[in-house]
PDB file of N, CA and C in Angstrom:
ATOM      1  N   UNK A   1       0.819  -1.190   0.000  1.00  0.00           N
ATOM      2  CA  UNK A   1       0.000   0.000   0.000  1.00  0.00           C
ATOM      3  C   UNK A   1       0.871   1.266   0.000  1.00  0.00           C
ATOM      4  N   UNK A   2       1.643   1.264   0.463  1.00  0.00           N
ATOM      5  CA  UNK A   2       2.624   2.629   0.949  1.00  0.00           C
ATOM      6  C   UNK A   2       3.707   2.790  -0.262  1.00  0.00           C
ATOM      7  N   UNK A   3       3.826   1.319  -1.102  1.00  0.00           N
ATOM      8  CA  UNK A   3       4.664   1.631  -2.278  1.00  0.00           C
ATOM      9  C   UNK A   3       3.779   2.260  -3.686  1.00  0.00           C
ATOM     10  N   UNK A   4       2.461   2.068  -3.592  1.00  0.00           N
ATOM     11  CA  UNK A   4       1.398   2.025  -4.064  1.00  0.00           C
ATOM     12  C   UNK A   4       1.562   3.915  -4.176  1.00  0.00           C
ATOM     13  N   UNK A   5       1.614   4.709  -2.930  1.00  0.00           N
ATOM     14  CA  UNK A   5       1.565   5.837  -2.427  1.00  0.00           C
ATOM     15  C   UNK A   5       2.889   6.449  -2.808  1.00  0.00           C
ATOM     16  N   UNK A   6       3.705   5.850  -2.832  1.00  0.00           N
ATOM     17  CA  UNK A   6       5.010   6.709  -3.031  1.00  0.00           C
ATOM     18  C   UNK A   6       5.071   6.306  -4.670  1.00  0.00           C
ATOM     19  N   UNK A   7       5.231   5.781  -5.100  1.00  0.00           N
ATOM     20  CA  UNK A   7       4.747   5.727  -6.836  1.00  0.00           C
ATOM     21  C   UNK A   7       4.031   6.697  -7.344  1.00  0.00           C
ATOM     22  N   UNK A   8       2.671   6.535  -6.578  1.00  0.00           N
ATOM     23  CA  UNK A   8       1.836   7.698  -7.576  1.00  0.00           C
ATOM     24  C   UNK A   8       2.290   8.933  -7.238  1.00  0.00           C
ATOM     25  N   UNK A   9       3.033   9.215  -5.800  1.00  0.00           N
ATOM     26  CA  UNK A   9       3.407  10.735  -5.917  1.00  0.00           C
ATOM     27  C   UNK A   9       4.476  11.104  -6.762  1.00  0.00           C
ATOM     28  N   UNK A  10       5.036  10.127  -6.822  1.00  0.00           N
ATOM     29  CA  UNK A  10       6.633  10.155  -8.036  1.00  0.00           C
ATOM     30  C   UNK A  10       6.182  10.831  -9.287  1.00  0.00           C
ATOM     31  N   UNK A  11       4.932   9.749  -9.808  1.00  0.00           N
ATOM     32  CA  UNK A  11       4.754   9.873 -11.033  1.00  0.00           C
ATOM     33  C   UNK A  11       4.001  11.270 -11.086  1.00  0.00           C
ATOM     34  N   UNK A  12       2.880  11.594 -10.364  1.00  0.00           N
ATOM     35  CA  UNK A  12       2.295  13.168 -10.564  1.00  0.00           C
ATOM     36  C   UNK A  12       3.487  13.927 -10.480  1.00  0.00           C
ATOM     37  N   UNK A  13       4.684  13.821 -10.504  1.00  0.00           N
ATOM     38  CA  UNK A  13       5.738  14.822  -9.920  1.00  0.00           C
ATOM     39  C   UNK A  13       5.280  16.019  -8.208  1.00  0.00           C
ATOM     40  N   UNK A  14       4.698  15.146  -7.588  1.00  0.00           N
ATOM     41  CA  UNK A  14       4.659  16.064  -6.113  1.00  0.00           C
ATOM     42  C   UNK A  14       6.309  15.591  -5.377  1.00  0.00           C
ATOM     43  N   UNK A  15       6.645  14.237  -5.858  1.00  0.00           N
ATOM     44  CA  UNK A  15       7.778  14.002  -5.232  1.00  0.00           C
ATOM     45  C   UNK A  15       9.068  13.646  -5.784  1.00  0.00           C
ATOM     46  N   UNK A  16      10.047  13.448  -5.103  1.00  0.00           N
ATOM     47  CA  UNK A  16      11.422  13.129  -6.580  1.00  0.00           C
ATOM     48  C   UNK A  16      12.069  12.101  -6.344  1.00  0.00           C
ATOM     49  N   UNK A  17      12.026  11.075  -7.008  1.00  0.00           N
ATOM     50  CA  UNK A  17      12.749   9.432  -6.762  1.00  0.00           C
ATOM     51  C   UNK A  17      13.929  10.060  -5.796  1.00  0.00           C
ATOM     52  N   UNK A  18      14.806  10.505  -5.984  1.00  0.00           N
ATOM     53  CA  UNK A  18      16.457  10.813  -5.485  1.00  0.00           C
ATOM     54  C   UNK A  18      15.791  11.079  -3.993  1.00  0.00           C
ATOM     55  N   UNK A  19      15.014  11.665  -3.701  1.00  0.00           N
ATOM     56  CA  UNK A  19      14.784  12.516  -2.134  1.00  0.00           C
ATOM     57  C   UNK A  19      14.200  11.385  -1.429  1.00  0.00           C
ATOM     58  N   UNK A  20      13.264  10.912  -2.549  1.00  0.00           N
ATOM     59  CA  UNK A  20      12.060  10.041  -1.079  1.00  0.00           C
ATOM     60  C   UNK A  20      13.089   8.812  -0.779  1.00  0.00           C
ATOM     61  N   UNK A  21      14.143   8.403  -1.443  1.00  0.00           N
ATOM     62  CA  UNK A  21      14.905   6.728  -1.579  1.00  0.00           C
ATOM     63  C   UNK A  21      15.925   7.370  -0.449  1.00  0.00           C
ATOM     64  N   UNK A  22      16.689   9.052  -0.816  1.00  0.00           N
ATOM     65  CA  UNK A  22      17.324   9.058   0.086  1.00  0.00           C
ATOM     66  C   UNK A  22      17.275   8.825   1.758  1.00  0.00           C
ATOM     67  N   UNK A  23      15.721   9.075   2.226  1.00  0.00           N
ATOM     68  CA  UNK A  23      15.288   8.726   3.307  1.00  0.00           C
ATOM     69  C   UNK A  23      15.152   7.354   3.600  1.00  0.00           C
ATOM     70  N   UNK A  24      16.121   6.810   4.591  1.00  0.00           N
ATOM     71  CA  UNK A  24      16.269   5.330   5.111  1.00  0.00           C
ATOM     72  C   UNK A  24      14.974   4.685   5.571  1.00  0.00           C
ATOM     73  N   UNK A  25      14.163   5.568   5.715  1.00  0.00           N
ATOM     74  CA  UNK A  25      12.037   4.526   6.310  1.00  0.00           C
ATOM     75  C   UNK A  25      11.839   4.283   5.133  1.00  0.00           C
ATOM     76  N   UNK A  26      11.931   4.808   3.684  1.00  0.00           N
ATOM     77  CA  UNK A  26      11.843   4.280   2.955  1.00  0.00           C
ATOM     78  C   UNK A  26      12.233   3.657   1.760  1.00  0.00           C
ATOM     79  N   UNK A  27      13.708   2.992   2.137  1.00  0.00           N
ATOM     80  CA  UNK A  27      14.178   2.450   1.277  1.00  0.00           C
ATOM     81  C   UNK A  27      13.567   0.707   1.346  1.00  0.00           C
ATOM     82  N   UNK A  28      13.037   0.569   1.920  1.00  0.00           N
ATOM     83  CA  UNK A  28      12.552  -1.146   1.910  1.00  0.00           C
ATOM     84  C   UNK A  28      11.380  -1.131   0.992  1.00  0.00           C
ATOM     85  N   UNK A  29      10.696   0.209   0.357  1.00  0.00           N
ATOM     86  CA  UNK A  29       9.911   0.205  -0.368  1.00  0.00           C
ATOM     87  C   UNK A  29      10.066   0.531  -1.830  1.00  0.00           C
ATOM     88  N   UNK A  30      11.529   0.680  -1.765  1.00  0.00           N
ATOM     89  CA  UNK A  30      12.352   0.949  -3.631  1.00  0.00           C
ATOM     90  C   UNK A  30      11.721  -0.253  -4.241  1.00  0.00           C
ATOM     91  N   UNK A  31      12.245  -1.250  -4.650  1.00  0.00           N
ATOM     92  CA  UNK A  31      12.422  -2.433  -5.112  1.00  0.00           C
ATOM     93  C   UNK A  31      10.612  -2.399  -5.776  1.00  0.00           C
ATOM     94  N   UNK A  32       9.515  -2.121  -4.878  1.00  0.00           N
ATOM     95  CA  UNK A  32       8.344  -2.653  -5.117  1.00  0.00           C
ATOM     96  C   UNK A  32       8.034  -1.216  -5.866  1.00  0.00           C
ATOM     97  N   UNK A  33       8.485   0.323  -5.559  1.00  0.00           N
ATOM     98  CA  UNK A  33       8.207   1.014  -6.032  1.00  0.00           C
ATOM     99  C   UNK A  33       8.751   0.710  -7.688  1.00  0.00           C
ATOM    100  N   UNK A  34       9.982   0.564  -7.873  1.00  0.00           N
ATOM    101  CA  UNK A  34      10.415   0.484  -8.855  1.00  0.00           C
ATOM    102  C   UNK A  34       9.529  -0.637  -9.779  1.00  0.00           C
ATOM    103  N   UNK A  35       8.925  -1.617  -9.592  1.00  0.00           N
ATOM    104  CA  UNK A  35       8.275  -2.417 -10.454  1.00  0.00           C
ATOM    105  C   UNK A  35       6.866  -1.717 -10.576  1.00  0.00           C
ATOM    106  N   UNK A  36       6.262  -1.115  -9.888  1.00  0.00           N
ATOM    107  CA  UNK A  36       5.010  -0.384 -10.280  1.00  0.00           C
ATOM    108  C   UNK A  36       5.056   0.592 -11.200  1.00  0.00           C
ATOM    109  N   UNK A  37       6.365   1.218 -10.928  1.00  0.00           N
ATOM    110  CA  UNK A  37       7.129   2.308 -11.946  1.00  0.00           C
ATOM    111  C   UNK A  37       7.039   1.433 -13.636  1.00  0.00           C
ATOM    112  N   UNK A  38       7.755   0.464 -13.610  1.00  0.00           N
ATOM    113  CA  UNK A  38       7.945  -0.216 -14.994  1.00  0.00           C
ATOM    114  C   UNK A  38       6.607  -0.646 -15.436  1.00  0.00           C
ATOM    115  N   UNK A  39       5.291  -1.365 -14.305  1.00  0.00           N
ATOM    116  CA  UNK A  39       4.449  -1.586 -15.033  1.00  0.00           C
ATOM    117  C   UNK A  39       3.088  -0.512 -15.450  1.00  0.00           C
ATOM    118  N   UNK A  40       4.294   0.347 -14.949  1.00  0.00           N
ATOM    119  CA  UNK A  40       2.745   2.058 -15.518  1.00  0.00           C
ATOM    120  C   UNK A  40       3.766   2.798 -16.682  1.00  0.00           C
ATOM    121  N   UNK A  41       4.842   1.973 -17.057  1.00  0.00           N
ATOM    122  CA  UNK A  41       5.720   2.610 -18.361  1.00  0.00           C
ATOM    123  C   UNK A  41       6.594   3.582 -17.817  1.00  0.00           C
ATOM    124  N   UNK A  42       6.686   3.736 -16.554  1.00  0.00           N
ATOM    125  CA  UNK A  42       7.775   5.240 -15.883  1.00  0.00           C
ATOM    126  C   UNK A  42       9.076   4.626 -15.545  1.00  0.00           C
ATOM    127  N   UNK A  43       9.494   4.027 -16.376  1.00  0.00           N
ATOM    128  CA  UNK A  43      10.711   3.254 -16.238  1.00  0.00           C
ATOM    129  C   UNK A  43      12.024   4.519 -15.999  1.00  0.00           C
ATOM    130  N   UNK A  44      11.663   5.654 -17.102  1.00  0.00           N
ATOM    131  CA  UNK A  44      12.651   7.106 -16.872  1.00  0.00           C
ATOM    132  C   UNK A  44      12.324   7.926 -15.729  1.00  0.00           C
ATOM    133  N   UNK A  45      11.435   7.396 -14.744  1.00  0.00           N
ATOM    134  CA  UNK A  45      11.590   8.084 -13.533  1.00  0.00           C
ATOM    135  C   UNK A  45      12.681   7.472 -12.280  1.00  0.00           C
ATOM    136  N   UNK A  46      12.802   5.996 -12.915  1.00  0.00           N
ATOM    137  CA  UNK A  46      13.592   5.471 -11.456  1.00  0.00           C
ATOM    138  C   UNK A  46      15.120   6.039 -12.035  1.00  0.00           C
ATOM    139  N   UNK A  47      15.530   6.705 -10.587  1.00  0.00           N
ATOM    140  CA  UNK A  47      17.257   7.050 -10.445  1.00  0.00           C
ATOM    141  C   UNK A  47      17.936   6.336  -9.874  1.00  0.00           C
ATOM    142  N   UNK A  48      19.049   5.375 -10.463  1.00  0.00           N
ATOM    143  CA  UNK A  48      19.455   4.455  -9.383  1.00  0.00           C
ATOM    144  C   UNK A  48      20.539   4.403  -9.338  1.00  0.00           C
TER     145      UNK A  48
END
């Protein structure tokens, strides 16, 4: 649910891959963010 949440704010641009990953609460949620990313085509949003 919470990767669900940080995805869609990525993608509206309210938030910026580099900032939200830099925060350590949510790095256990990269991995799942990043595949929601590829299956909505925002593959050029993940910074890695």
């Amino acid at each position: 649910m919470m990767a669900m949440y940080i995805a869609l704010k990525i993608m509206d641009g309210s938030q910026d891959y580099e900032y939200v990953f830099g925060i350590s609460l949510y790095k256990r949620y990269q991995d799942d963010v990043d595949a929601i990313l590829v299956a909505e085509g925002k593959q050029s949003l993940i910074k890695r």
